[in-house]
Protein backbone atom coordinates (compact mmCIF):
# COMPACT_ATOMS: atom_id res chain seq x y z
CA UNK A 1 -46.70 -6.19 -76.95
CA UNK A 2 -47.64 -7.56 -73.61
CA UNK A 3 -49.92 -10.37 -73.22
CA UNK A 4 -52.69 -9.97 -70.26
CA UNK A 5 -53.85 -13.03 -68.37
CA UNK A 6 -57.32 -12.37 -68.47
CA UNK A 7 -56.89 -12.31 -72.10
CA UNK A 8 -55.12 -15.34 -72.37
CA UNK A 9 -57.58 -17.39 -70.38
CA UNK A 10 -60.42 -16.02 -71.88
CA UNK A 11 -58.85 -17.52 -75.62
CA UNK A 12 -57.74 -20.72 -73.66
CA UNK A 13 -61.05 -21.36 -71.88
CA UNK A 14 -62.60 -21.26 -75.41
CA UNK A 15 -60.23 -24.12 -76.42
CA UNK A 16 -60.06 -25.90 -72.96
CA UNK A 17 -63.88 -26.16 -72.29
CA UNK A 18 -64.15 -28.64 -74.85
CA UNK A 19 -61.43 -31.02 -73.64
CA UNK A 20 -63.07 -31.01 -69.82
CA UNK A 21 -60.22 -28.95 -68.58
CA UNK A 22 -61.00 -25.35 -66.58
CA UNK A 23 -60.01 -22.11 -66.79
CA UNK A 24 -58.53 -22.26 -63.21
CA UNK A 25 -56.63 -25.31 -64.04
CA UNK A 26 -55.24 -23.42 -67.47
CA UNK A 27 -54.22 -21.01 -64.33
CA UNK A 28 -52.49 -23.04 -61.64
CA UNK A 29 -50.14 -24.37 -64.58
CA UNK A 30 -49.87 -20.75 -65.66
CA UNK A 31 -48.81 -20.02 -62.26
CA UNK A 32 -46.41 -23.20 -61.89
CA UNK A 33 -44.64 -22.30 -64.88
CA UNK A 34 -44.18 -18.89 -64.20
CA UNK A 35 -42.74 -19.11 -60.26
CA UNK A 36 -40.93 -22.45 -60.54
CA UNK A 37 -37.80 -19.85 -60.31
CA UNK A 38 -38.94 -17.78 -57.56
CA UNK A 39 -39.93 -20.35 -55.27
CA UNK A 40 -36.75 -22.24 -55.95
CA UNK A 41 -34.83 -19.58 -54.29
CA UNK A 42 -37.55 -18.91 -51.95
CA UNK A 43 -37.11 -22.74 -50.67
CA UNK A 44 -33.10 -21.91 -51.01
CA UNK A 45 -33.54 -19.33 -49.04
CA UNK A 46 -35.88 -20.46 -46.19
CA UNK A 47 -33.29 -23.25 -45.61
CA UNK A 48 -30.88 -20.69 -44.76
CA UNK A 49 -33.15 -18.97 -42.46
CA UNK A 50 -32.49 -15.91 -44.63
CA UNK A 51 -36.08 -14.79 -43.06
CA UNK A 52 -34.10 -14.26 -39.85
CA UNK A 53 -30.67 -13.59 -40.64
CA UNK A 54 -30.84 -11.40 -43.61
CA UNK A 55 -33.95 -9.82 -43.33
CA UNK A 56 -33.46 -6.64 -45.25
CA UNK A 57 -32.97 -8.70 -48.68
CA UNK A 58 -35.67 -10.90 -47.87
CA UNK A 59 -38.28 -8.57 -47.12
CA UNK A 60 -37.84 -6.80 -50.60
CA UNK A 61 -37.99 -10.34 -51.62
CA UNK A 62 -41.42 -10.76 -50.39
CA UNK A 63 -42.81 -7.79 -51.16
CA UNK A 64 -41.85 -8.60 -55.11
CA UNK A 65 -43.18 -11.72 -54.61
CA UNK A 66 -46.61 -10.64 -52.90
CA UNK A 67 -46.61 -8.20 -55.93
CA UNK A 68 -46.46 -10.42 -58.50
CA UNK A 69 -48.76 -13.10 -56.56
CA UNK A 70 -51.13 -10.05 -56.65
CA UNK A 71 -50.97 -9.26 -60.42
CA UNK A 72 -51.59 -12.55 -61.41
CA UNK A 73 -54.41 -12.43 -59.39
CA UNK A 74 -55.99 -9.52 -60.99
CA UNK A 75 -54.96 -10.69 -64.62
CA UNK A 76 -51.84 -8.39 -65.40
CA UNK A 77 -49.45 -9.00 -67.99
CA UNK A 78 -47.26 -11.82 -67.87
CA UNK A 79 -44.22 -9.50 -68.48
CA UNK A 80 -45.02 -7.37 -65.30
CA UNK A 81 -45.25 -10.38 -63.17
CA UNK A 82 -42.14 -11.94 -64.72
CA UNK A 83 -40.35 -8.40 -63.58
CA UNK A 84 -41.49 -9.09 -60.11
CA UNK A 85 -40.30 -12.67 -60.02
CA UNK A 86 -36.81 -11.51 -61.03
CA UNK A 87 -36.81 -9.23 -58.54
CA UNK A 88 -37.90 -11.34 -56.14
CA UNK A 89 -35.54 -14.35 -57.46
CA UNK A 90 -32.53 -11.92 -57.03
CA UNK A 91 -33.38 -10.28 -53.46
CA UNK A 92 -33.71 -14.02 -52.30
CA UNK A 93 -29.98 -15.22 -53.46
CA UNK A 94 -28.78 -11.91 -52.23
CA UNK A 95 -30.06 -12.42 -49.24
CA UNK A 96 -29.13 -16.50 -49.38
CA UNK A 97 -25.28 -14.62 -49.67
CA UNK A 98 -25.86 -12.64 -46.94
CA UNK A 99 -26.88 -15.40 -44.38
CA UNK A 100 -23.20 -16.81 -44.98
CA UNK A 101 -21.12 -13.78 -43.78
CA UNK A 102 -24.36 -13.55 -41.11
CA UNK A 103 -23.40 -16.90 -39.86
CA UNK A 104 -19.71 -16.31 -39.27
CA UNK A 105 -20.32 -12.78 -37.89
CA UNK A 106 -23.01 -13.16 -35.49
CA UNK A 107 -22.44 -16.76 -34.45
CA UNK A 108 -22.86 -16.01 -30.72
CA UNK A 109 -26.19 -14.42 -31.13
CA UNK A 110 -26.97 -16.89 -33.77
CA UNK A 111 -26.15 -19.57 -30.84
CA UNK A 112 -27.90 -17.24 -28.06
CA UNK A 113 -31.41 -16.87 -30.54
CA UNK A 114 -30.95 -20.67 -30.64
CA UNK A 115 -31.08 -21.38 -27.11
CA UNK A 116 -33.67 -19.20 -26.30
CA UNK A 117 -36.21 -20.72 -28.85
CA UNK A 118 -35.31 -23.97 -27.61
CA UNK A 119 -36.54 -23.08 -24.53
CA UNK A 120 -39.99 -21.51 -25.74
CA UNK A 121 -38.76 -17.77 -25.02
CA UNK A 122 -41.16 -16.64 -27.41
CA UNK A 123 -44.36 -18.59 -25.31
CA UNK A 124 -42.92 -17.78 -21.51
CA UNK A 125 -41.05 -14.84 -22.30
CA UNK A 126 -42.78 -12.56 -24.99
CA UNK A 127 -41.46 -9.60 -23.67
CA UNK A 128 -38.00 -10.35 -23.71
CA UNK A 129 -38.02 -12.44 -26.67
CA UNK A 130 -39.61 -9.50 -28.82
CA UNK A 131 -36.75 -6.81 -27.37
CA UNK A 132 -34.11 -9.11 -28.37
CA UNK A 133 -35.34 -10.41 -32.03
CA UNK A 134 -35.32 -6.52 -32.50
CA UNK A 135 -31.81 -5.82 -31.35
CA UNK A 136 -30.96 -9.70 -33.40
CA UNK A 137 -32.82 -7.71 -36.64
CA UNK A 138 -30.79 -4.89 -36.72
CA UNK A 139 -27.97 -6.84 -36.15
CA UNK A 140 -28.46 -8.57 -39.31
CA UNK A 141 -29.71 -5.49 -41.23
CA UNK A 142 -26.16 -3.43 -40.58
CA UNK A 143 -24.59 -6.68 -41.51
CA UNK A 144 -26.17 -6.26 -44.71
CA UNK A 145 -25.70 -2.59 -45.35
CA UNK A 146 -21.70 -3.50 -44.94
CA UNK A 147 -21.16 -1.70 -41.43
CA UNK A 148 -19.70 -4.76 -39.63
CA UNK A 149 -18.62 -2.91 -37.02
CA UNK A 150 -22.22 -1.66 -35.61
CA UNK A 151 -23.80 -5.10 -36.78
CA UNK A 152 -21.18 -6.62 -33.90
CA UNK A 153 -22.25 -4.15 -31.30
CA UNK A 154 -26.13 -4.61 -31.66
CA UNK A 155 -25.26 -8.79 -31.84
CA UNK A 156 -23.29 -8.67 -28.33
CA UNK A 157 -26.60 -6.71 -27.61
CA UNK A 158 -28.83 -9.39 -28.99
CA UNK A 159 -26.96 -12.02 -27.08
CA UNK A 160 -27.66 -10.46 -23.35
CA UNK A 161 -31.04 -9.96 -23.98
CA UNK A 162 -31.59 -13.56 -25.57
CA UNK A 163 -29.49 -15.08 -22.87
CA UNK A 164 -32.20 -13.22 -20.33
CA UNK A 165 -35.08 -14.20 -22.43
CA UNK A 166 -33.75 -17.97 -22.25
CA UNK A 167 -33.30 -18.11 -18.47
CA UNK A 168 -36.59 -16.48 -18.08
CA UNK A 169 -38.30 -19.53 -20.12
CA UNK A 170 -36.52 -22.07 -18.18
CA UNK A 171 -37.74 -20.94 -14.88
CA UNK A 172 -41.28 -20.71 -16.04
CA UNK A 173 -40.62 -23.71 -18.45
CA UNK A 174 -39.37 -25.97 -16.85
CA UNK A 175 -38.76 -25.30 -12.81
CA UNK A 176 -42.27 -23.51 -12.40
CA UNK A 177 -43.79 -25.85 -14.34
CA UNK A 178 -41.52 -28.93 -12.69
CA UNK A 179 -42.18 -27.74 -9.23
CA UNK A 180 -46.29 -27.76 -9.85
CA UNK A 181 -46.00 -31.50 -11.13
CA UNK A 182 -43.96 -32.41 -8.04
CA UNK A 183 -46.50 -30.83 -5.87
CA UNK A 184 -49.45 -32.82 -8.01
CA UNK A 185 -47.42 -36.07 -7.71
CA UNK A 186 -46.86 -35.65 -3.88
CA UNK A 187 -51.26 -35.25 -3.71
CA UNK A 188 -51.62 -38.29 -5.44
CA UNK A 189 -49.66 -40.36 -3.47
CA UNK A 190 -47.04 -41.34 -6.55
CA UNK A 191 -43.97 -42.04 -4.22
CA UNK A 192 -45.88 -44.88 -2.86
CA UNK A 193 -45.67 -46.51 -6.37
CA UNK A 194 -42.54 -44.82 -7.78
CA UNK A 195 -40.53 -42.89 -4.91
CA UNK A 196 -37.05 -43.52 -6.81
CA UNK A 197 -38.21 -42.10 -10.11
CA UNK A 198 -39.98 -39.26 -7.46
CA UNK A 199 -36.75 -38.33 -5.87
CA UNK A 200 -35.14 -38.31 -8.91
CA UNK A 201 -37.07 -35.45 -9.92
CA UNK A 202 -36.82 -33.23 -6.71
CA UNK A 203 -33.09 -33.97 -6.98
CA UNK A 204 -32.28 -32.86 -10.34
CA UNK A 205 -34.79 -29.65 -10.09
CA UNK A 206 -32.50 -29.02 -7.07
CA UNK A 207 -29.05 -29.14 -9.05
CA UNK A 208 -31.15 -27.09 -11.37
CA UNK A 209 -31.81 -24.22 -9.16
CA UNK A 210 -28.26 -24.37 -8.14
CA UNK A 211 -26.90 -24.19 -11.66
CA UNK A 212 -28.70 -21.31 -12.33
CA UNK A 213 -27.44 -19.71 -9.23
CA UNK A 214 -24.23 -19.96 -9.57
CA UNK A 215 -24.22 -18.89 -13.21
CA UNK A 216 -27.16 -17.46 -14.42
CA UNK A 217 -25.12 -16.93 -18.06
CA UNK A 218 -24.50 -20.24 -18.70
CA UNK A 219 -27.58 -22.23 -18.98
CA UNK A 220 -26.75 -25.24 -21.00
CA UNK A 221 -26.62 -27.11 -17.74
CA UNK A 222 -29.58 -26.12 -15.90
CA UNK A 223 -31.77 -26.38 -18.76
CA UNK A 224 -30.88 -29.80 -19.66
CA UNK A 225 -31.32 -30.84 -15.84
CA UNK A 226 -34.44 -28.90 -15.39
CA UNK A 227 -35.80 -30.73 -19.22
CA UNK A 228 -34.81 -34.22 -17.45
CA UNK A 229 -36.58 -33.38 -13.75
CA UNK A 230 -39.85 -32.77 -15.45
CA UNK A 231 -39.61 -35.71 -17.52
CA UNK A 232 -38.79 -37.61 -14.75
CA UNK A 233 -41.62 -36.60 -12.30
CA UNK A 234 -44.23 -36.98 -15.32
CA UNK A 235 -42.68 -40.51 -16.23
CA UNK A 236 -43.33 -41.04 -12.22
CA UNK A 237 -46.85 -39.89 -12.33
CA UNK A 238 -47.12 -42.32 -15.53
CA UNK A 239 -45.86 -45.35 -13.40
CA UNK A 240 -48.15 -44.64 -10.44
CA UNK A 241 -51.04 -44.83 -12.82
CA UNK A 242 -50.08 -48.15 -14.47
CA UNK A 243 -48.58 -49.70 -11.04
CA UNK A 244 -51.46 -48.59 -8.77
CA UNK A 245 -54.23 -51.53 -10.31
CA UNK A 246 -51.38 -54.26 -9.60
CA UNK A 247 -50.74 -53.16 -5.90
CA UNK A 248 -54.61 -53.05 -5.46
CA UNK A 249 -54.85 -56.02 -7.12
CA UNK A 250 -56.76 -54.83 -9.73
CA UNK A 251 -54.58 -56.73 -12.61
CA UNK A 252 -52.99 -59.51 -11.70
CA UNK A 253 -49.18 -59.81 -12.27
CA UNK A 254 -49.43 -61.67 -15.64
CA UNK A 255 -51.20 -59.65 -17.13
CA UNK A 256 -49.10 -56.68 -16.11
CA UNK A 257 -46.47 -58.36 -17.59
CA UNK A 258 -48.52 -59.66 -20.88
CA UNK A 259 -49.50 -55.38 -21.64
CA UNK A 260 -45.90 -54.72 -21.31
CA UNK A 261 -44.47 -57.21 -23.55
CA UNK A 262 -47.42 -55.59 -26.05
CA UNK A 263 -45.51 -53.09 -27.47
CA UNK A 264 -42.16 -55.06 -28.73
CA UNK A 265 -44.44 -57.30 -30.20
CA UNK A 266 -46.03 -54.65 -32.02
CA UNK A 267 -42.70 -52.85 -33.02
CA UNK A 268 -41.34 -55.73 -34.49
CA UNK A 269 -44.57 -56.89 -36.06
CA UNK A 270 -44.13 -53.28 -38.29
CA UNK A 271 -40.22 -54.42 -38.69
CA UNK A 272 -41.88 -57.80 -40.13
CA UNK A 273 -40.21 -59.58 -37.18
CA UNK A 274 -41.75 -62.10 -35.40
CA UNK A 275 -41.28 -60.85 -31.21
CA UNK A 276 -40.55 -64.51 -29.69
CA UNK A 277 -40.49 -63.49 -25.69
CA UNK A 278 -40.40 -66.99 -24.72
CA UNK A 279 -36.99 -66.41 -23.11
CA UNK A 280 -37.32 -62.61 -22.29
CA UNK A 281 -36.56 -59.33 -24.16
CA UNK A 282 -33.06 -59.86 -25.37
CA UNK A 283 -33.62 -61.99 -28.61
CA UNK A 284 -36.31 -59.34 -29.69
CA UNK A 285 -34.59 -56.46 -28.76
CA UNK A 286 -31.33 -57.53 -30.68
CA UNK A 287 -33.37 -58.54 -33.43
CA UNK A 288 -34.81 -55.22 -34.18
CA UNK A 289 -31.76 -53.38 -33.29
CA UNK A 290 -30.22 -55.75 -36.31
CA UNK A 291 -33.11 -54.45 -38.61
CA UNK A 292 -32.79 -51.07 -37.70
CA UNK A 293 -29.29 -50.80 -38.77
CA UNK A 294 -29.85 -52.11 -41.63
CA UNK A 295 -32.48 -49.91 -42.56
CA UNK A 296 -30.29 -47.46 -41.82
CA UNK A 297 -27.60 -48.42 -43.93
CA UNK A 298 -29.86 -48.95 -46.76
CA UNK A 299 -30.98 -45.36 -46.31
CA UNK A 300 -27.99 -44.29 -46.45
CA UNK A 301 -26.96 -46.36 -49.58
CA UNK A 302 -29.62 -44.84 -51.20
CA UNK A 303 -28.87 -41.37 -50.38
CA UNK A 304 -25.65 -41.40 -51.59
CA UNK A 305 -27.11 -43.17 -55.05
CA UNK A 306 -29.52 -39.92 -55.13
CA UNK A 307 -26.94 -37.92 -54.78
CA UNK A 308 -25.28 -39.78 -57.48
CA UNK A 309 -27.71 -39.64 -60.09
CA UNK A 310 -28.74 -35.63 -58.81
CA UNK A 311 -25.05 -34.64 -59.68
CA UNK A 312 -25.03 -36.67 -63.27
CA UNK A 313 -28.40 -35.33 -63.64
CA UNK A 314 -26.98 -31.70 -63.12
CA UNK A 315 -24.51 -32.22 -65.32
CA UNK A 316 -25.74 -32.97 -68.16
CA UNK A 317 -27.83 -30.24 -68.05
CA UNK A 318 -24.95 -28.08 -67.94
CA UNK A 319 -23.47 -29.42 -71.14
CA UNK A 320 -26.92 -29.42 -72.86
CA UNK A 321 -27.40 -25.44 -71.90
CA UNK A 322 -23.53 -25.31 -73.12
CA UNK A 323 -24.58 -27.35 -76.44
CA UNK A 324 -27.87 -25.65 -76.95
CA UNK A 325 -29.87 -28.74 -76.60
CA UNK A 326 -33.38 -28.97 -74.98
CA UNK A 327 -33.98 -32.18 -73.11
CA UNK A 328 -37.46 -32.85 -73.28
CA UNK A 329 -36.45 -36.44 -71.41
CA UNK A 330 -35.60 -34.82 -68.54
CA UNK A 331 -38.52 -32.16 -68.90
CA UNK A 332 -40.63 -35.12 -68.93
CA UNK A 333 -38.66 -36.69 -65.50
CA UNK A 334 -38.91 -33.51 -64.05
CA UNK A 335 -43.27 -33.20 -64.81
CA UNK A 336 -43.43 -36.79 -63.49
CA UNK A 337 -41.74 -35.87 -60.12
CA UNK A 338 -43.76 -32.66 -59.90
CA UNK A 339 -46.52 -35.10 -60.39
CA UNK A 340 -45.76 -37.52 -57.95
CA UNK A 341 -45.49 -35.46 -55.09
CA UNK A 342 -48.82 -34.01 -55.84
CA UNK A 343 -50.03 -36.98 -55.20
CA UNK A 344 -47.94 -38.00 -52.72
CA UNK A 345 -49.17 -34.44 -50.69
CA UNK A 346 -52.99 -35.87 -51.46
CA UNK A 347 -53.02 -38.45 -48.78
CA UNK A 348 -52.03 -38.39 -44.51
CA UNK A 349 -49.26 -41.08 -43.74
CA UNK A 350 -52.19 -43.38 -42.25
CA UNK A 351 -54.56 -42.78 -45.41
CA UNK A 352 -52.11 -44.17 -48.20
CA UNK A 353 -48.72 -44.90 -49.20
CA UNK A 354 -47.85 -43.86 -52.83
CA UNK A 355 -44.67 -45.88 -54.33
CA UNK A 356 -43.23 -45.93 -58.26
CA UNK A 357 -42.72 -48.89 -59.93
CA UNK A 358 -40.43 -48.02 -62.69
CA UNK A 359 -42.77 -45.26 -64.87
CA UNK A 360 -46.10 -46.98 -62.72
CA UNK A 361 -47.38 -45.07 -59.63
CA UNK A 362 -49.01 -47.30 -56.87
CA UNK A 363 -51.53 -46.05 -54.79
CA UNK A 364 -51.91 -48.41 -51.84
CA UNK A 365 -54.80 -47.09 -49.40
CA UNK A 366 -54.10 -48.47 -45.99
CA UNK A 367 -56.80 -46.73 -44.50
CA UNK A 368 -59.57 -48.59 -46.89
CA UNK A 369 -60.63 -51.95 -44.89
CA UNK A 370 -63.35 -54.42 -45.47
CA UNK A 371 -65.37 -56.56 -42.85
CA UNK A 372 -63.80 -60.01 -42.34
CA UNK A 373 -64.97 -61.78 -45.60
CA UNK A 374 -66.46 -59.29 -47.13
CA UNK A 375 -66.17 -56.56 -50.38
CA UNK A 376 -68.41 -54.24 -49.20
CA UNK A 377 -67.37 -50.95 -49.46
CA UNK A 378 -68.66 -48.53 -46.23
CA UNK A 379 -69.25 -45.24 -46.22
CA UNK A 380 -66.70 -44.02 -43.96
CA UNK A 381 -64.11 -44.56 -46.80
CA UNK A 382 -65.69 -42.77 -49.58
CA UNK A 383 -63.66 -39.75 -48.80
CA UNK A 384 -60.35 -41.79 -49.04
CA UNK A 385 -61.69 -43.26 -52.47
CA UNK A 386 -62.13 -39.64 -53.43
CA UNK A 387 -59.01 -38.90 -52.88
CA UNK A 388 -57.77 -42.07 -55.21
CA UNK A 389 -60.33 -40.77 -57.86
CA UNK A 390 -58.02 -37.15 -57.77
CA UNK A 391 -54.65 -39.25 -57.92
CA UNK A 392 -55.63 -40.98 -60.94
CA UNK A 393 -57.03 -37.81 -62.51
CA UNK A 394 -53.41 -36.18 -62.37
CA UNK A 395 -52.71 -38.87 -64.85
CA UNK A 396 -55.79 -38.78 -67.29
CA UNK A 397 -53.83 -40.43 -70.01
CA UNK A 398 -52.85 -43.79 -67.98
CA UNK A 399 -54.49 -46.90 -67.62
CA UNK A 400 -55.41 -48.18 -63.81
CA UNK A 401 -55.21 -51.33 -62.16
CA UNK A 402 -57.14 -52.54 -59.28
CA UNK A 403 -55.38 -54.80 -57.60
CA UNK A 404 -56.82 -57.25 -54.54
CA UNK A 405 -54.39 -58.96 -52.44
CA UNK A 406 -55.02 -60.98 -48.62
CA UNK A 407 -53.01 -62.60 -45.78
CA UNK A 408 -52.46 -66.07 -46.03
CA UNK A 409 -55.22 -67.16 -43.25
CA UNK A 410 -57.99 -68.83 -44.85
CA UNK A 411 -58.06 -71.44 -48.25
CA UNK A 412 -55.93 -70.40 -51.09
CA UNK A 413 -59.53 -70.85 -53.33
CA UNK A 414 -61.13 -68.25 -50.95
CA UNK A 415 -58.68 -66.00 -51.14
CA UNK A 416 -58.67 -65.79 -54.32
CA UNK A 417 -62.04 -65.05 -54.78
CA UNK A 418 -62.06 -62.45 -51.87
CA UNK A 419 -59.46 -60.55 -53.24
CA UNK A 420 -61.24 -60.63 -56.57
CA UNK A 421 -64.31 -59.57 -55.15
CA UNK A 422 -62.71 -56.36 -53.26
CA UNK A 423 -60.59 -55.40 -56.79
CA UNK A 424 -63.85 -55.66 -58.22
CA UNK A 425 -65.82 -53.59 -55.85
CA UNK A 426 -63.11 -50.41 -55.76
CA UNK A 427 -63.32 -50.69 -59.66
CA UNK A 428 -66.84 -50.32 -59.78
CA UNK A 429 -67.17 -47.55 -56.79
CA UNK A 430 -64.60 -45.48 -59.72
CA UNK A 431 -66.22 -45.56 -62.72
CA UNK A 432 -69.38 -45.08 -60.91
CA UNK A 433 -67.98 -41.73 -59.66
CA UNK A 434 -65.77 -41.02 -62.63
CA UNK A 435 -67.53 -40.18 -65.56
CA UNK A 436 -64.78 -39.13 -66.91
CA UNK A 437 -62.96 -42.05 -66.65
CA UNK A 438 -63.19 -44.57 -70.02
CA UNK A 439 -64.31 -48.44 -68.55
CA UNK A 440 -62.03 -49.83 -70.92
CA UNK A 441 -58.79 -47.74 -69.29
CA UNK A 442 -59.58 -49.79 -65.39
CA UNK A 443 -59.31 -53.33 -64.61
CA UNK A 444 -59.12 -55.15 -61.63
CA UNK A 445 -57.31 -58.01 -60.55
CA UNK A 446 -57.32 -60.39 -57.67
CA UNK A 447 -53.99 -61.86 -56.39
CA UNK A 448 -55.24 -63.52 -53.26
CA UNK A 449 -52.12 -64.74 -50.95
CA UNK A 450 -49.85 -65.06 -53.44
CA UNK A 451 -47.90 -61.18 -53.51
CA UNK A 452 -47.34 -60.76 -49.86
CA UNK A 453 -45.48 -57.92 -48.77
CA UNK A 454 -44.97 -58.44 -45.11
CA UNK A 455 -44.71 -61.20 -42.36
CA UNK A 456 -47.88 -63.45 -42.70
CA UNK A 457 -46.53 -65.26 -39.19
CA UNK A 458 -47.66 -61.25 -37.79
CA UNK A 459 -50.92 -59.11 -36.81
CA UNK A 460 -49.30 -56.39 -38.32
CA UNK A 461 -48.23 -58.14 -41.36
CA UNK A 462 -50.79 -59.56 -42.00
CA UNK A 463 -52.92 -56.32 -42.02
CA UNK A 464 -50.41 -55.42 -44.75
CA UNK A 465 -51.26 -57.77 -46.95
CA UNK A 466 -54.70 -57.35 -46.93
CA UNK A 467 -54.93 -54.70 -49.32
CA UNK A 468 -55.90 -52.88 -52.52
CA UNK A 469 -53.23 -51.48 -54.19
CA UNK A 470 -54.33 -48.78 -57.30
CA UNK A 471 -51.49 -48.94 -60.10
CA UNK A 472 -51.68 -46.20 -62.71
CA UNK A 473 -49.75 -47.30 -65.99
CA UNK A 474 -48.83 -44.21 -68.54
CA UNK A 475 -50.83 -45.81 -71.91
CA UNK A 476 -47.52 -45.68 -73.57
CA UNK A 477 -45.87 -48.07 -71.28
CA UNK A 478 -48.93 -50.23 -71.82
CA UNK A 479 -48.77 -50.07 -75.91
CA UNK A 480 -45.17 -50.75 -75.66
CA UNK A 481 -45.71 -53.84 -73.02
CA UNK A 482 -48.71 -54.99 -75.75
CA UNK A 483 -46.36 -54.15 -78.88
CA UNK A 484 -43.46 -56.42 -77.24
């Protein structure tokens, strides 16, 4: 006997009211549980640009899936949504199989579709672009119906008009568009301040126009030199601006020279270098080169461990489906995880970084700052705080640290007491907007100087180390840390 959602949150909200939880929230996990499936293939499956190359599969795709997004909206049974998200599941890795044999098949007006969104067809050539994504579409649908033969003829199709749709976007792209700034440049006077990087414009939009001349077909060539010649003229432009105040003797010299150095200092001030330019840019440069590779490599390192522990991971849930055994470790990794990027998606890159530390998430908001010297908390980052106070709620049964940390400018004692004093003042704002949060389950902490995590010899690292840092701690972890 089928089950109706309606039904089932009316029951649950009964039970849920009592615990704080909503209906709607009863809902969204409803709806997590049910299209964790579906939207794996639909991520599969928009990573192979199935949308484009095997759009006959994926359109019955999304219409299941709009179907059964629809009946869960209007409280049908949980079986006729399930129906839909197998249907939808199965178009999807159908149509994930039929972008392979697409990509073999129709590689030149893969290549050709390419080219001509590099080059903005779709923007400067709407026209064009539209006739050939229609040709490129039924290229991909007789591809998928098994007649090879026609889905070749309508690709060599696609390819022409793509190909004209591309050159069409160049020349309003880039030489239209190059030729106007070259024109602008010459009015302002810019080859008084920068004539080489001037002429180096005009003379690339000139091999440009002869490229395209000579072969209108092939336009790898002229786009690239057209793409460089308008660079070129708006980097010129850029250097008139900033070279104009020295000739006129705005600026003097050194401090020409003092704004320029300005941004290798900052770069390696976020490396947690320290940008010595005593004896010119080489030592710095090489410096953060060095650091950069290493990065790298450590990226890289780390990849390869994921990949490591995603294959052992896989595998033993192959021989626990072969043994019959439910892992609820794993089901517990895999609701952590979910977790964690919810709260990861919370926050913009320059309101917060959010880390784990072993089961612990850390919350550090860089956008929260305090006067010099003070713990005052402004009003400008109360939406930020809000934003904390919805992290820690995805973990309601978790204990939370506020921790206060500061540069090393200033006396250790002070410090100390500052850091304190801010820990204190983010605990408070919480509970005072938490009601549902227990006093006894937040504490704060000040570290002062003592944890650094960047450069104190640096602006920038320093600013990194002034910080409050929001650790939520699963209870468990805690009992077991108290028990031990």
């Amino acid at each position: 006997m089928s089950i109706s959602i309606r039904r089932f949150t009316s029951m649950a909200a009964l039970l849920l009211l009592s615990a704080g939880i909503t209906v709607a929230a009863a809902q969204d996990d409803l709806r997590e549980t049910l299209f964790t499936q579906a939207d794996e293939a639909l991520r599969a499956a928009n990573e192979a640009r199935a949308n484009v190359l095997a759009p006959k599969s994926y359109g019955e795709a999304a219409k299941a899936y709009r179907s059964a997004e629809d009946k869960l909206q209007r409280g049908r049974s949980i079986e006729r949504i399930k129906s839909d998200l197998d249907d939808a599941a199965k178009a999807l890795r159908l149509a994930v199989d039929a972008t392979r044999l697409a990509n073999v098949t129709l590689t030149a007006a893969i290549q050709a579709r390419d080219d001509a969104e590099a080059a903005n067809a779709e923007s400067f050539a709407p026209a064009q672009w539209r006739d050939a994504e229609e040709k490129f579409a039924s290229a991909a649908m007789r591809l998928e119906d098994g007649n090879v033969n026609s889905a070749k003829s309508r690709a060599a199709d696609a390819v022409e008009l793509f190909r004209s749709a591309e050159l069409a976007a160049i020349k309003a792209n880039y030489l239209d568009e190059t030729k106007r700034l070259i024109e602008q440049a010459k009015d302002a006077r810019v080859d008084r301040y920068a004539p080489k990087t001037l002429a180096k414009a005009e003379s690339m939009l000139s091999q440009a126009e002869s490229a395209l001349t000579r072969d209108r077909y092939d336009t790898d060539e002229p786009r690239s030199l057209a793409r460089q010649a308008k660079y070129e003229v708006k980097h010129a432009m850029y250097l008139a601006r900033e070279l104009k105040p020295v000739r006129d003797r705005d600026i003097s010299l050194e401090d020409f020279a003092l704004a320029n150095e300005a941004p290798i200092v900052s770069i390696a001030g976020s490396l947690d270098l320290v940008a010595e330019l005593d004896e010119g840019f080489d030592a710095p440069t090489s410096a953060i080169i060095g650091r950069v590779s290493e990065l790298q490599k450590d990226a890289y390192e780390l990849s390869e461990r994921r990949n490591q522990i995603f294959g052992l991971e896989e595998e033993l849930q192959r021989l626990e489906t072969e043994l019959g055994v439910q892992s609820d470790r794993l089901a517990v990794q895999e609701a952590q995880r979910r977790k964690f990027r919810q709260i990861e998606n919370t926050f913009d890159t320059n309101e917060a970084q959010v880390l784990t530390q072993g089961e612990n998430i850390l919350i550090r908001p860089i956008g929260l700052v305090f006067s010099s010297g003070s713990a005052q908390i402004e009003t400008e980052y109360f939406a930020l705080l809000r934003k904390v106070q919805d992290a820690i709620r995805v973990f309601p049964d978790s204990h939370v640290v506020v921790e206060g940390h500061t540069d090393s400018f200033g006396g250790d004692a002070t410090n100390l007491e500052l850091s304190q004093a801010r820990a204190k003042a983010v605990r408070e704002y919480l509970l005072a907007n938490m009601r549902d949060l227990p006093p006894a389950d937040v504490e704060s902490v000040g570290y002062g100087e003592s944890r650094p995590v960047a450069n104190n010899e640096t602006i920038e690292g320093r600013a990194k180390n002034r910080r409050i840092d929001v650790v939520i701690r699963p209870k468990a972890a805690v009992r077991t840390a108290s028990t031990n």
